[in-house]
N, C-alpha and C. Protein backbone atom coordinates (compact mmCIF):
# COMPACT_ATOMS: atom_id res chain seq x y z
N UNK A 1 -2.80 -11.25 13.61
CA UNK A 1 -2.35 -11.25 12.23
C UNK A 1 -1.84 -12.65 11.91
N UNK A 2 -2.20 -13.28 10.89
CA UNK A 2 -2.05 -15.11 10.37
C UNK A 2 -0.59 -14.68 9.82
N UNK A 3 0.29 -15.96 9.40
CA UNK A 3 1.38 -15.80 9.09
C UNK A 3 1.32 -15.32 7.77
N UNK A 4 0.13 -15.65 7.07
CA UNK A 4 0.28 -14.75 5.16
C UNK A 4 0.03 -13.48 5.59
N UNK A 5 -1.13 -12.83 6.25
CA UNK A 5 -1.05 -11.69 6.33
C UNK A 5 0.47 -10.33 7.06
N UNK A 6 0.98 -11.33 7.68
CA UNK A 6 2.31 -10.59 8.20
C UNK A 6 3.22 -10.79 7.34
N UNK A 7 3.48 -11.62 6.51
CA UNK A 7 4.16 -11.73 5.71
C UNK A 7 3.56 -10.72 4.19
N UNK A 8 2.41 -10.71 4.08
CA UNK A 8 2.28 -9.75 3.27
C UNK A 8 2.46 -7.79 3.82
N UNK A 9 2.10 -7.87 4.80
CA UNK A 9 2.69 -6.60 5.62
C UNK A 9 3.80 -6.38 5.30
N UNK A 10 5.17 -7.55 5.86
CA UNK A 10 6.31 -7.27 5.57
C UNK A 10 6.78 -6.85 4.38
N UNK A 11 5.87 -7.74 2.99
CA UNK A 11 6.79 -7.52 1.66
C UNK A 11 6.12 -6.19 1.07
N UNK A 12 4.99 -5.92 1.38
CA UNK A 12 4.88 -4.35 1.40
C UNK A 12 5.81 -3.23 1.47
N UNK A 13 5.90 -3.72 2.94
CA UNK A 13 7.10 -2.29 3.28
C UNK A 13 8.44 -2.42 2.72
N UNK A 14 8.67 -4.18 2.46
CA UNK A 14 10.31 -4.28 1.49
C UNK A 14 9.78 -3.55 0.38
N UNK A 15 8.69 -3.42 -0.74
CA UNK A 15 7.92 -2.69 -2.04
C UNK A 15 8.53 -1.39 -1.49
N UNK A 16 7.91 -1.03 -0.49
CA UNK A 16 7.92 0.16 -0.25
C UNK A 16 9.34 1.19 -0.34
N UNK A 17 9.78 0.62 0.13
CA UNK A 17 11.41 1.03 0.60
C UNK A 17 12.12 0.83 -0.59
N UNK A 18 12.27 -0.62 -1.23
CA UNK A 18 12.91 -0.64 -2.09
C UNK A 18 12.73 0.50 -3.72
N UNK A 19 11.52 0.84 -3.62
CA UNK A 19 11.06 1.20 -4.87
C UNK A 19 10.97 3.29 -4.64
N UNK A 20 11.92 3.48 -3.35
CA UNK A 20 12.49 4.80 -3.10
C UNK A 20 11.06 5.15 -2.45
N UNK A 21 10.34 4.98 -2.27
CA UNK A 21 8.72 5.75 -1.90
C UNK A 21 9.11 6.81 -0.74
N UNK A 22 9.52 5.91 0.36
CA UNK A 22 10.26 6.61 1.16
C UNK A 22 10.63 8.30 0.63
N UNK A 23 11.92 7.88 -0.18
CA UNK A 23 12.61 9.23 -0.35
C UNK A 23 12.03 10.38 -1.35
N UNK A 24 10.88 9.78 -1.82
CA UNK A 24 9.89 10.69 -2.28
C UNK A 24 9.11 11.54 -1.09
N UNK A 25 8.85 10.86 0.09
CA UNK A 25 8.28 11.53 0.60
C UNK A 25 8.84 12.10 1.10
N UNK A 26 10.42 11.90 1.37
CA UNK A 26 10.87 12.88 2.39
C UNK A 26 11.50 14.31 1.69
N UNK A 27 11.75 13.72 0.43
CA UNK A 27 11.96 14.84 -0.72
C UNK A 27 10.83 16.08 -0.36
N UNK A 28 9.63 16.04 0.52
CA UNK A 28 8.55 17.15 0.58
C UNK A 28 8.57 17.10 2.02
N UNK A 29 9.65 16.91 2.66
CA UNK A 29 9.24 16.88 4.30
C UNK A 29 9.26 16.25 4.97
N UNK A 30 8.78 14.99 4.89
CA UNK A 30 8.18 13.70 5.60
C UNK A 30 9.40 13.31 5.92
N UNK A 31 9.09 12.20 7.12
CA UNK A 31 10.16 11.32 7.84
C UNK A 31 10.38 10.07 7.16
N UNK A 32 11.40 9.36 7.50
CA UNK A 32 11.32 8.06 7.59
C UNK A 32 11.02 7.05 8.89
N UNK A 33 10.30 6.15 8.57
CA UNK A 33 9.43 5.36 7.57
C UNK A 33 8.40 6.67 6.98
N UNK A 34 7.76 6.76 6.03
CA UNK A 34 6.63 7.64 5.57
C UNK A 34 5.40 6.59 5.48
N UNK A 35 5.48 5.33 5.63
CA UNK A 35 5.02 4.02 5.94
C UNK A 35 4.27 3.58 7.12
N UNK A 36 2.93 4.03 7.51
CA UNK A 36 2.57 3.60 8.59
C UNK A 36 1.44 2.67 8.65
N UNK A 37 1.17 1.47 10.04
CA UNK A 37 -0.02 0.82 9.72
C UNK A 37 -1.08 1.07 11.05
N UNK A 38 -2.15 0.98 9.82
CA UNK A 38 -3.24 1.28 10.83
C UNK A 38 -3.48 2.92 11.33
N UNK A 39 -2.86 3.86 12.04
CA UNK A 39 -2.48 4.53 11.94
C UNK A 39 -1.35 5.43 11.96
N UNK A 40 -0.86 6.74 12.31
CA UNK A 40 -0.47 7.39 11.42
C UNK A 40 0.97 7.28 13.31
N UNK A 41 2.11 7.51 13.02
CA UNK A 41 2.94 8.11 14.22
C UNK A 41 3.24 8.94 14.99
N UNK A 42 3.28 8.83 16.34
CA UNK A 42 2.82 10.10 16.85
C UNK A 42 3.85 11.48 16.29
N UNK A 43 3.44 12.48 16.02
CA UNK A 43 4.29 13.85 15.52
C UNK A 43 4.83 13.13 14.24
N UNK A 44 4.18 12.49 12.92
CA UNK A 44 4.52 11.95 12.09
C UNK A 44 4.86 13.58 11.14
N UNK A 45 5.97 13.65 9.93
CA UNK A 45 5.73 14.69 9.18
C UNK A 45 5.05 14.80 8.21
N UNK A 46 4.44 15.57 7.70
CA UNK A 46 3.68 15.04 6.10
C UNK A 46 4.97 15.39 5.39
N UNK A 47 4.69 14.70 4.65
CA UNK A 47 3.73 13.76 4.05
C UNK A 47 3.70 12.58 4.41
N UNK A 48 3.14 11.52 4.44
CA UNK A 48 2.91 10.51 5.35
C UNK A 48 1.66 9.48 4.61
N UNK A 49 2.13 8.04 4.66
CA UNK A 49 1.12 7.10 4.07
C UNK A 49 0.74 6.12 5.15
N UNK A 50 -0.94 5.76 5.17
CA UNK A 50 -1.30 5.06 6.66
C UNK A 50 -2.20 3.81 5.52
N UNK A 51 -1.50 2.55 6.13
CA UNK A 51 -2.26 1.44 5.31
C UNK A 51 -3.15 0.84 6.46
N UNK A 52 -4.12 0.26 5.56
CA UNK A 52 -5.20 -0.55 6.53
C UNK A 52 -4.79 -2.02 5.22
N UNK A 53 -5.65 -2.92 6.19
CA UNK A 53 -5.55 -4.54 5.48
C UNK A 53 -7.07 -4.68 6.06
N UNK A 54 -7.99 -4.95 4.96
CA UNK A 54 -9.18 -5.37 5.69
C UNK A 54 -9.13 -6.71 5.38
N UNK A 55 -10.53 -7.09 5.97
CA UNK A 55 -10.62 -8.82 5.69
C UNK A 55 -10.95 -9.13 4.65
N UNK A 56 -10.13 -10.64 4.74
CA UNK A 56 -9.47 -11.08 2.90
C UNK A 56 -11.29 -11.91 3.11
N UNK A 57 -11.38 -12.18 1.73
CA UNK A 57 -12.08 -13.54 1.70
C UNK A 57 -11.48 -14.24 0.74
N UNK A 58 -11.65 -15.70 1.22
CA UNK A 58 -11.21 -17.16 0.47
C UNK A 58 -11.64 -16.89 -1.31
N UNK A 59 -10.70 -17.07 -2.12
CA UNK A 59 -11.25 -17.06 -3.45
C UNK A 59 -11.89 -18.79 -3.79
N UNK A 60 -10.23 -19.56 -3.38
CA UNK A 60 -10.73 -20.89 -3.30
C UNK A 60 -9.83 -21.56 -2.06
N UNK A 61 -9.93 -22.79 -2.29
CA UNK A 61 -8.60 -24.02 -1.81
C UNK A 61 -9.13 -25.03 -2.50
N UNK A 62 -7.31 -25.56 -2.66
CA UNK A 62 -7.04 -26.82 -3.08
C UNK A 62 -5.87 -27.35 -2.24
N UNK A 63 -6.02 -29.00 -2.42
CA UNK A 63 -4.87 -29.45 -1.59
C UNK A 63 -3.84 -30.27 -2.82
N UNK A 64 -2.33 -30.47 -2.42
CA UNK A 64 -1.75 -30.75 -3.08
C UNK A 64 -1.06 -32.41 -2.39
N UNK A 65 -0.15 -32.32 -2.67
CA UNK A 65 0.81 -33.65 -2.09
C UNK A 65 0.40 -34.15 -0.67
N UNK A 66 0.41 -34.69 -0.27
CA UNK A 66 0.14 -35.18 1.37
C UNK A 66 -0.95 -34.34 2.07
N UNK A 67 -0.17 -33.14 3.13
CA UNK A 67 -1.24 -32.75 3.86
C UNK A 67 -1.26 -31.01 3.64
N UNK A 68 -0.71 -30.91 2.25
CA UNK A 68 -0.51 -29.31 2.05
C UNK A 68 -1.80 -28.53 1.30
N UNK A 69 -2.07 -27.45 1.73
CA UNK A 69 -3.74 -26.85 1.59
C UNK A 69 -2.97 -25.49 1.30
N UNK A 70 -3.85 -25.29 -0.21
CA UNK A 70 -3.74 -23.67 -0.29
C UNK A 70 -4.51 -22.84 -0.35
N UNK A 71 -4.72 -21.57 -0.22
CA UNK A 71 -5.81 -20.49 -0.55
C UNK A 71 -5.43 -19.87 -1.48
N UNK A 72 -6.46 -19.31 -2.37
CA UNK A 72 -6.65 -17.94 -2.93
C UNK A 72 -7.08 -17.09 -2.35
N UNK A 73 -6.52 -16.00 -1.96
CA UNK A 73 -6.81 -15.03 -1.26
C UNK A 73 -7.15 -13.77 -1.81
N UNK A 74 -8.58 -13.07 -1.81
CA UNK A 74 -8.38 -11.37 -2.05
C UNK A 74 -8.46 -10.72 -0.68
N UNK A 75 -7.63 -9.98 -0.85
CA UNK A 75 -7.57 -8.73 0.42
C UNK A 75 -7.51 -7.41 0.16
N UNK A 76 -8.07 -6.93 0.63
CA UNK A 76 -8.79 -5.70 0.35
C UNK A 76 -7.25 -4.72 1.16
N UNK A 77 -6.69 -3.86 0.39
CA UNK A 77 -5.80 -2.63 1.21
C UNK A 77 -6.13 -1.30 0.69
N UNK A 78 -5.75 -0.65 1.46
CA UNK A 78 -6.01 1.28 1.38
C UNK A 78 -4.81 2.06 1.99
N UNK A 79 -4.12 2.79 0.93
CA UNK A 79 -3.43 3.40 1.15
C UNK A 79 -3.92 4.87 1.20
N UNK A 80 -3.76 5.13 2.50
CA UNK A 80 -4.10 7.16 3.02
C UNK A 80 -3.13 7.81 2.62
N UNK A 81 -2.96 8.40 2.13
CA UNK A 81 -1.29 9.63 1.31
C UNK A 81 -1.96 10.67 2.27
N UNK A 82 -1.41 11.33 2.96
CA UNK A 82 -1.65 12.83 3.72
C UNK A 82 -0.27 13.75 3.36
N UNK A 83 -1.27 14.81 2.83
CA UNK A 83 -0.14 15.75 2.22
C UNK A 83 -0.69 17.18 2.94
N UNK A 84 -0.07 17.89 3.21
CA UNK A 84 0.21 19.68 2.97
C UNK A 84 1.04 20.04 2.36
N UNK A 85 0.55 21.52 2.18
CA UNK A 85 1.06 22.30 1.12
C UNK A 85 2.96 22.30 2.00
N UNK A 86 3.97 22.90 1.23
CA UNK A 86 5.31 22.53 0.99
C UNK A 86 5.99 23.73 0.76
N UNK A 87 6.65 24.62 1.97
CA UNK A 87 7.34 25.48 1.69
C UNK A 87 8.08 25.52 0.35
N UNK A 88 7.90 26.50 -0.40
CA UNK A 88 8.86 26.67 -2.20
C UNK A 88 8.43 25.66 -3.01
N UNK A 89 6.90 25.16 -3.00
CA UNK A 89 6.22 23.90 -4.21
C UNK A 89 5.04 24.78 -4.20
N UNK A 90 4.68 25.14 -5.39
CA UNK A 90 3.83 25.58 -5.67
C UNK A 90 2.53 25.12 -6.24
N UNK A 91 2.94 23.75 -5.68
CA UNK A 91 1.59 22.65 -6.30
C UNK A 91 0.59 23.13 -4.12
N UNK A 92 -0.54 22.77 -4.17
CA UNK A 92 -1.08 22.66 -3.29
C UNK A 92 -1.41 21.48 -2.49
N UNK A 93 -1.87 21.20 -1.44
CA UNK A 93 -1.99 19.98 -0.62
C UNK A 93 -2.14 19.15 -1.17
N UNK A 94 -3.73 19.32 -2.20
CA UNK A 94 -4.16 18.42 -2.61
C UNK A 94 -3.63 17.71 -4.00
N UNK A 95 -2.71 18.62 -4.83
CA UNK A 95 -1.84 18.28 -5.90
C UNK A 95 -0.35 17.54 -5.77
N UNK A 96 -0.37 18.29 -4.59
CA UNK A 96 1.06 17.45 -3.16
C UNK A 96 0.81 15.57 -2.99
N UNK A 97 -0.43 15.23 -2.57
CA UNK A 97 -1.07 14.62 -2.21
C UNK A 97 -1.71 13.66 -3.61
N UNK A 98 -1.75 13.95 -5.02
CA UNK A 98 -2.36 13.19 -5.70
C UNK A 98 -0.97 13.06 -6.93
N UNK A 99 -0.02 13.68 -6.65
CA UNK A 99 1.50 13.24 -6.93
C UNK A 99 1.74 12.11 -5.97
N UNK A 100 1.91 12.13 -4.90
CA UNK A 100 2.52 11.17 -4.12
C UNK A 100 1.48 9.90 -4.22
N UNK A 101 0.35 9.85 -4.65
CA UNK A 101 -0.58 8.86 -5.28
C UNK A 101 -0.26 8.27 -6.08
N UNK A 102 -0.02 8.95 -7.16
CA UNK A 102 0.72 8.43 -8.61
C UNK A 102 1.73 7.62 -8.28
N UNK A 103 2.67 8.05 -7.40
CA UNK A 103 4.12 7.33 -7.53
C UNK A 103 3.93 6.36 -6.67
N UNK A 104 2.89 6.43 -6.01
CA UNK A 104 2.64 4.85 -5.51
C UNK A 104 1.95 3.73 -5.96
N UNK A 105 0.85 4.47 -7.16
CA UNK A 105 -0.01 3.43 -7.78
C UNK A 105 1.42 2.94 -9.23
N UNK A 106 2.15 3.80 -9.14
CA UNK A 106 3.45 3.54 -10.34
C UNK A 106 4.13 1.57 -9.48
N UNK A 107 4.03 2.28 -7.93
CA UNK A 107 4.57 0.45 -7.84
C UNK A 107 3.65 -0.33 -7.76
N UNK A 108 2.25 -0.39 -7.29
CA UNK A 108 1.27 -0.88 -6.69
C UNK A 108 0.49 -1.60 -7.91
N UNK A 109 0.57 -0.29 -8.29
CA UNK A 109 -0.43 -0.99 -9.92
C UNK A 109 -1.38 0.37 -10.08
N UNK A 110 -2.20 0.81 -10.97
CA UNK A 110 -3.13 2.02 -11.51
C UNK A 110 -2.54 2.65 -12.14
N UNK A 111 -1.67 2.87 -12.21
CA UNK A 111 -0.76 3.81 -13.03
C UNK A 111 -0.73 3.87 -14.45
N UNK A 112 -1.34 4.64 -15.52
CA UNK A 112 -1.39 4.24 -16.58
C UNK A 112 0.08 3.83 -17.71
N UNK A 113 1.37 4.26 -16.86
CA UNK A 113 2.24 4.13 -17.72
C UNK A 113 3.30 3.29 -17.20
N UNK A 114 3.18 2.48 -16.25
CA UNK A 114 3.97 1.95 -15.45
C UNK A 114 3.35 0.37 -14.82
N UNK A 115 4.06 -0.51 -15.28
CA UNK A 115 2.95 -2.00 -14.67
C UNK A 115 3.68 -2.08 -13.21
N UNK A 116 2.54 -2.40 -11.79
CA UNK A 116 2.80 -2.94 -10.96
C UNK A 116 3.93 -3.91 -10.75
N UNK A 117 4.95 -4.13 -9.27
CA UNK A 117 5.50 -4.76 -9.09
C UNK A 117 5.42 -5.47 -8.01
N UNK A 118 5.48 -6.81 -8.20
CA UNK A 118 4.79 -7.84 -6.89
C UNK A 118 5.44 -7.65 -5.92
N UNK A 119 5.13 -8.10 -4.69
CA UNK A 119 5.95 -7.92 -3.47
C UNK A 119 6.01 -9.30 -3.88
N UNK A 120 7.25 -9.77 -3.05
CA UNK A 120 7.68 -10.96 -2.79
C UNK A 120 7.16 -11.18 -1.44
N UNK A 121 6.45 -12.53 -1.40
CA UNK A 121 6.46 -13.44 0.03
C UNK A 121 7.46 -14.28 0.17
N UNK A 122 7.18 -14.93 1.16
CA UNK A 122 8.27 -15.63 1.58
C UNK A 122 7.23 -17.00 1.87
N UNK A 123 5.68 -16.51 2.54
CA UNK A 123 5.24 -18.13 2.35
C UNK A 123 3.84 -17.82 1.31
N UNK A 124 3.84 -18.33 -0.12
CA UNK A 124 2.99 -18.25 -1.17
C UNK A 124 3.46 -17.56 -1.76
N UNK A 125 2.47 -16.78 -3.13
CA UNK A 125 2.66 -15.75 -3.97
C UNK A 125 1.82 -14.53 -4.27
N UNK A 126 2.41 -13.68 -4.62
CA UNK A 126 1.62 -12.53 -4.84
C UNK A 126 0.87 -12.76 -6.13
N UNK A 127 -0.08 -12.50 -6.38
CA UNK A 127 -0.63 -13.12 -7.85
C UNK A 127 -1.03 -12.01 -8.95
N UNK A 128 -1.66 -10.77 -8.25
CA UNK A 128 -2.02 -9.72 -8.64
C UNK A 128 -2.69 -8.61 -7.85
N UNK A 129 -1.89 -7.60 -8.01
CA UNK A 129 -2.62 -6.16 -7.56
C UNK A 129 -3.65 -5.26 -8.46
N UNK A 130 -4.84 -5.04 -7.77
CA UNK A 130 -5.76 -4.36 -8.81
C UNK A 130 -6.59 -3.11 -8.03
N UNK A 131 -6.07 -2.12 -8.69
CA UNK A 131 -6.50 -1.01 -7.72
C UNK A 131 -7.75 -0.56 -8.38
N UNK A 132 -8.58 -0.38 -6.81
CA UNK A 132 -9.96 -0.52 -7.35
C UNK A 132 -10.71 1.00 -7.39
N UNK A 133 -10.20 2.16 -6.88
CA UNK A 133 -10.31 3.52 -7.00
C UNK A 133 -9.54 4.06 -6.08
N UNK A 134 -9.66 5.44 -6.84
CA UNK A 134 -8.65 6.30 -5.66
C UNK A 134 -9.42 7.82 -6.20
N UNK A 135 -9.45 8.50 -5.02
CA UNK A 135 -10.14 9.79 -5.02
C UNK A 135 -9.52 10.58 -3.72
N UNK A 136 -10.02 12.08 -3.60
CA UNK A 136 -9.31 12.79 -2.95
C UNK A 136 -10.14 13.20 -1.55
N UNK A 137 -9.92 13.18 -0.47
CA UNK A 137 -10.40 13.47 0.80
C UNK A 137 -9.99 15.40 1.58
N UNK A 138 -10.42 16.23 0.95
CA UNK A 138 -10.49 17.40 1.91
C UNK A 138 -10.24 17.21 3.68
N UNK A 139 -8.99 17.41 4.19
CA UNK A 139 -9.25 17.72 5.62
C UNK A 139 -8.98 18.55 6.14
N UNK A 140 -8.88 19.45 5.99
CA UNK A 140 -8.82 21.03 6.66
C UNK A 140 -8.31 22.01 5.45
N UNK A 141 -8.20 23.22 6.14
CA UNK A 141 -7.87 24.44 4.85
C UNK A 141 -6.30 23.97 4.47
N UNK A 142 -5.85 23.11 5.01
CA UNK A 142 -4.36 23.37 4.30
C UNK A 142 -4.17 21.85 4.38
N UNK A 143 -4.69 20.45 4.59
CA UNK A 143 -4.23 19.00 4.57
C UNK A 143 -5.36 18.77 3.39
N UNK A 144 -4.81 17.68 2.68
CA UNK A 144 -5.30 16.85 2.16
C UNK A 144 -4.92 15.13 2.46
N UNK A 145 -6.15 14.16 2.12
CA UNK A 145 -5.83 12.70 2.23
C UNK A 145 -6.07 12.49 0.52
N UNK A 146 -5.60 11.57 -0.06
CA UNK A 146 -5.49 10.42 -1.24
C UNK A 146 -5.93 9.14 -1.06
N UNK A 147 -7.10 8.86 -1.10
CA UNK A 147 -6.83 7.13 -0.98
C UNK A 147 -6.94 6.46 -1.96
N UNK A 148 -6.61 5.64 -1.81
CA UNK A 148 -6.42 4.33 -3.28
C UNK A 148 -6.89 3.17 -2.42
N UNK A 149 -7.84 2.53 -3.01
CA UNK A 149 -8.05 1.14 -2.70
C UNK A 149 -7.57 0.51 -3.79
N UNK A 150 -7.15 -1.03 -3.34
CA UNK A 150 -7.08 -1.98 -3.99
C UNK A 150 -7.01 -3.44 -3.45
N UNK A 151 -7.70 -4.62 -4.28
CA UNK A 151 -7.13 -5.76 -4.04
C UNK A 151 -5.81 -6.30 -4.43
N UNK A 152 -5.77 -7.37 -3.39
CA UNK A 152 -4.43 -7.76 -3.85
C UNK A 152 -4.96 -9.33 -3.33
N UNK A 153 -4.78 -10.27 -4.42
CA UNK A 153 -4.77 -11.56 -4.63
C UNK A 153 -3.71 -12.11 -4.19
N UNK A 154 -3.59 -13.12 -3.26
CA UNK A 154 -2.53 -13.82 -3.01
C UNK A 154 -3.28 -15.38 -2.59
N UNK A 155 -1.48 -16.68 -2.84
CA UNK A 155 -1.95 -17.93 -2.92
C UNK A 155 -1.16 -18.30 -1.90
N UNK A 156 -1.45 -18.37 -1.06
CA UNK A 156 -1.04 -19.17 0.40
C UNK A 156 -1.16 -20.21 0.95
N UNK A 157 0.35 -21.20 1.37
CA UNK A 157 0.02 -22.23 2.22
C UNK A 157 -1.05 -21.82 3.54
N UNK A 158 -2.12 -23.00 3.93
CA UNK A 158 -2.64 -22.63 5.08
C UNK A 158 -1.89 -23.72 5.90
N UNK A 159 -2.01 -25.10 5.47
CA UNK A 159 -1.46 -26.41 6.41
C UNK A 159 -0.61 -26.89 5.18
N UNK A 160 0.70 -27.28 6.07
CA UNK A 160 1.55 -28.55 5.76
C UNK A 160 1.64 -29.74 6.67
C-alpha cells in the first residue's frame, strides 16, 4: 500500500466513524468497527461493511517548485453492506441492507438529498467522490449484500 493510498484508507475510516456509520450499524446488531478491509472479521456481526480499493490510474502529473510531482488520481472503491433480517424490524435483509446503503452514500456521495463529505488527507486532497452504481446482491434465504461502487479522485504528492 503507497503512502496516498494508506492515507486514503485511514481518512476513510476517520469519514467513517466520525459521520456515526458505525452506530448505525450497531443500532441493528453489528459490532464495532462495522468497517472492514478487504475482507469481512472473523465472527463479524451483521451488519457489517467490507471495502476493497482497486487500482487507481494516473489522471495526470504535474511538477511544481523544485523537485515536487503531483498526481491526479482515480481510484476505484466498493463498499459491501451485508445485512440480515433484525429481530423486531420488520424491514427484510435486503431493505436492512439498502438502508444502511443510503446512509452511507448520504456521506460518500449518491445520495439524492445529502452532498458528499471529503475525507481529509493528510498528504494531498480529496477532490471528488462519484458513485458510479449500487445494486443489490442475494446471498442466501435470509443475507443480503449492497454494493456501491465509486470513484474517488484524489491529488497527491508522489516526490519532494
Amino acid at each position: 500500500m503507497s503512502v496516498s493510498s494508506g492515507d486514503l484508507h485511514d481518512a476513510v475510516g476517520t469519514l467513517w466513524t466520525d459521520a456515526g456509520l458505525d452506530d448505525i450499524f450497531t443500532a441493528l446488531g453489528g459490532s464495532v468497527p462495522s468497517l472492514n478491509e478487504t475482507e469481512a472479521r472473523e465472527h463479524a456481526d451483521f451488519p457489517y461493511c467490507v471495502i476493497e480499493e482497486g487500482l487507481y490510474e494516473v489522471v495526470t502529473r504535474s511538477s511544481g517548485e523544485g523537485c515536487t510531482i503531483r498526481e491526479i488520481r482515480d481510484i476505484p472503491w466498493t463498499f459491501h453492506v451485508h445485512a440480515k433480517e433484525v429481530d423486531g424490524d420488520d424491514r427484510n435483509a435486503k431493505q436492512i441492507a439498502a438502508y444502511l446503503a443510503s446512509e452511507i452514500m448520504k456521506v460518500f456521495g449518491g445520495h439524492p438529498e445529502d452532498s458528499p463529505t471529503k475525507p481529509t488527507l493528510t498528504y494531498g486532497n480529496f477532490l471528488i467522490s462519484q458513485m458510479l452504481r449500487d445494486y443489490p446482491v442475494r446471498e442466501d434465504d435470509s443475507n443480503y449484500m449492497w454494493v456501491i461502487d465509486y470513484n474517488f479522485r484524489i491529488d497527491v504528492p508522489v516526490a519532494i
